[in-house]
C-alpha atoms as a PDB file:
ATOM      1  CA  UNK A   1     -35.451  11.360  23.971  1.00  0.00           C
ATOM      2  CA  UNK A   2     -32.587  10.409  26.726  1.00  0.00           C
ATOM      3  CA  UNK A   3     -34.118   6.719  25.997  1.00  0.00           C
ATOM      4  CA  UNK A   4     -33.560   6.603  22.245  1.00  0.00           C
ATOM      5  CA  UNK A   5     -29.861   7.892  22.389  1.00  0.00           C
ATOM      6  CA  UNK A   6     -29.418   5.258  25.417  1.00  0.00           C
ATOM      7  CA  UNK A   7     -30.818   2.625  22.699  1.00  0.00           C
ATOM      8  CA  UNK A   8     -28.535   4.092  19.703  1.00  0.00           C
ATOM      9  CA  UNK A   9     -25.653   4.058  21.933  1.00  0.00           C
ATOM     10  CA  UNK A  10     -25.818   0.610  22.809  1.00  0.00           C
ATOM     11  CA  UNK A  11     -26.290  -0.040  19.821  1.00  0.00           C
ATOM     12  CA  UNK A  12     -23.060   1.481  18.639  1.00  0.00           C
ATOM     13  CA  UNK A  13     -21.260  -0.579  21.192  1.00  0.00           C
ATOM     14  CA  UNK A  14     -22.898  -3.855  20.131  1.00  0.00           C
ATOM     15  CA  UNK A  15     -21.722  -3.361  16.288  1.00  0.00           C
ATOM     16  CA  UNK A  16     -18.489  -2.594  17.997  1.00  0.00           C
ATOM     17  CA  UNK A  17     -18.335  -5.610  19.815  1.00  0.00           C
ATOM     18  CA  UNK A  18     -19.014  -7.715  16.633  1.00  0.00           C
ATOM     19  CA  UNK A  19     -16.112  -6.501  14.592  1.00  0.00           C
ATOM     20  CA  UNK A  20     -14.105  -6.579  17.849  1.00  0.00           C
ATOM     21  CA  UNK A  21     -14.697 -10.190  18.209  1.00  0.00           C
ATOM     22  CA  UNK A  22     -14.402 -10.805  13.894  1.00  0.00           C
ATOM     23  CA  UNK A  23     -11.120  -9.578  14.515  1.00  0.00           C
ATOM     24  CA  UNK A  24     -10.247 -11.651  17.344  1.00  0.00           C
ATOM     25  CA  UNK A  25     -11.826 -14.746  15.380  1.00  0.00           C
ATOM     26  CA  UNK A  26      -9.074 -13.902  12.471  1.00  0.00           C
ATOM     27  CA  UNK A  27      -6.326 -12.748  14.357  1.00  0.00           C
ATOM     28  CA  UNK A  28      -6.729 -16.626  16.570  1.00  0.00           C
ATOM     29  CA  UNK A  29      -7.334 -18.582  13.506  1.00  0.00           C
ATOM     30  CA  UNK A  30      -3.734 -16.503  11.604  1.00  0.00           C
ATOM     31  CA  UNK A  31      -3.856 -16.433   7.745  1.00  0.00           C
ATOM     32  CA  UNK A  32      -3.987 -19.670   5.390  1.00  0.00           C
ATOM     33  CA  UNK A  33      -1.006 -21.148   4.101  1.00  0.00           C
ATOM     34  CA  UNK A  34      -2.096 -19.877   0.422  1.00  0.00           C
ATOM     35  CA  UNK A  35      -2.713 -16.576   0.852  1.00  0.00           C
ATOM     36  CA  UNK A  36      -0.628 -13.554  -0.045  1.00  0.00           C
ATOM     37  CA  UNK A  37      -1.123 -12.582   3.531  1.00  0.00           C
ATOM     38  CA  UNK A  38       0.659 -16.061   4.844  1.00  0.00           C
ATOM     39  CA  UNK A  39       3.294 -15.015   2.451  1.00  0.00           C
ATOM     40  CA  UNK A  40       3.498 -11.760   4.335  1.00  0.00           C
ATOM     41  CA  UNK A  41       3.203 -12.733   7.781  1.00  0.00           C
ATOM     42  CA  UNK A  42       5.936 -15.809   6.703  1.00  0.00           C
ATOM     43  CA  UNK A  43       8.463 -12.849   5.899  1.00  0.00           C
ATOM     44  CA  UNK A  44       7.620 -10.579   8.834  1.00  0.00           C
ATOM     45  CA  UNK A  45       8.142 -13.905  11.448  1.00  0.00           C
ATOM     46  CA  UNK A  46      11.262 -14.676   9.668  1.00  0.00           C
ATOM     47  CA  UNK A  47      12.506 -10.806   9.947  1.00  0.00           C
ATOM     48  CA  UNK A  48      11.676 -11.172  13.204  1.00  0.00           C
ATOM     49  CA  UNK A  49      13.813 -13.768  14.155  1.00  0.00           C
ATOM     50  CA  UNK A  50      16.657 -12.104  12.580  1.00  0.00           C
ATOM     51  CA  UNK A  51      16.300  -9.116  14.245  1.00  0.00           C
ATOM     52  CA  UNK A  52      15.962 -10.766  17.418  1.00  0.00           C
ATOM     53  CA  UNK A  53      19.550 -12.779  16.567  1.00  0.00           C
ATOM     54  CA  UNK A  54      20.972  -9.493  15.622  1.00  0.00           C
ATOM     55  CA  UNK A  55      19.850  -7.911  19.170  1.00  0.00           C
ATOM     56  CA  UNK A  56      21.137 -11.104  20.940  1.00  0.00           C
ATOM     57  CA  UNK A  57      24.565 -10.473  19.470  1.00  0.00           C
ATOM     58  CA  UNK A  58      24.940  -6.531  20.201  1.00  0.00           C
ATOM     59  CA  UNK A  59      23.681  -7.284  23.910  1.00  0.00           C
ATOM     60  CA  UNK A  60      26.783 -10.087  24.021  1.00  0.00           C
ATOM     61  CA  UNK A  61      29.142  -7.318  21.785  1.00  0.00           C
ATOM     62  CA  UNK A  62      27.971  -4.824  24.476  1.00  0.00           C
ATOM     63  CA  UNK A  63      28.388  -7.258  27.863  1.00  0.00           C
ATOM     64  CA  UNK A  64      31.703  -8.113  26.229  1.00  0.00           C
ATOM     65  CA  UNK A  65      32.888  -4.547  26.107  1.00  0.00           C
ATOM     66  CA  UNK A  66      32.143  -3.242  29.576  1.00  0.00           C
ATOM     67  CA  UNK A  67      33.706  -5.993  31.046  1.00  0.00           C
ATOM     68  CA  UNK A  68      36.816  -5.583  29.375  1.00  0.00           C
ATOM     69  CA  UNK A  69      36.876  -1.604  30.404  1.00  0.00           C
ATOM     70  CA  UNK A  70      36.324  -2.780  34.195  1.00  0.00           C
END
C-alpha cells in the first residue's frame, strides 16, 4: 500500500517535471517572428522600454529636486 502511493507519487513528480522542462524548452526558444504571440511579446518589450525611459527620467526629476532643496 505505502509502496504504490510512493510509485504514484513519483509519478506525479515525473509528469511534473516534463511540462516543467516543455516550458523551459519554449520559454528558451521565445515565440516565432509570425505568430500573434511575437506580436505580443514585440509590444510588451517595447512598453517595457518606455516605461523604463519614463522611470529613468522621474529618478533624474527626483535627484534634481532634492538637490536644489539642500
Amino acid at each position: 500500500m505505502a509502496n504504490e502511493r510512493l510509485i504514484l507519487a513519483i509519478a506525479q513528480m515525473e509528469r511534473a517535471l516534463t511540462k516543467i522542462e516543455a516550458l523551459q524548452a519554449n520559454a528558451t526558444a521565445g515565440p516565432s517572428s509570425d505568430t500573434p504571440v511575437a506580436a505580443d511579446h514585440a509590444a510588451l518589450v517595447t512598453r517595457h522600454d518606455q516605461l523604463k525611459v519614463a522611470a529613468a527620467r522621474t529618478l533624474s526629476d527626483i535627484d534634481a529636486l532634492l538637490a536644489s532643496q539642500s
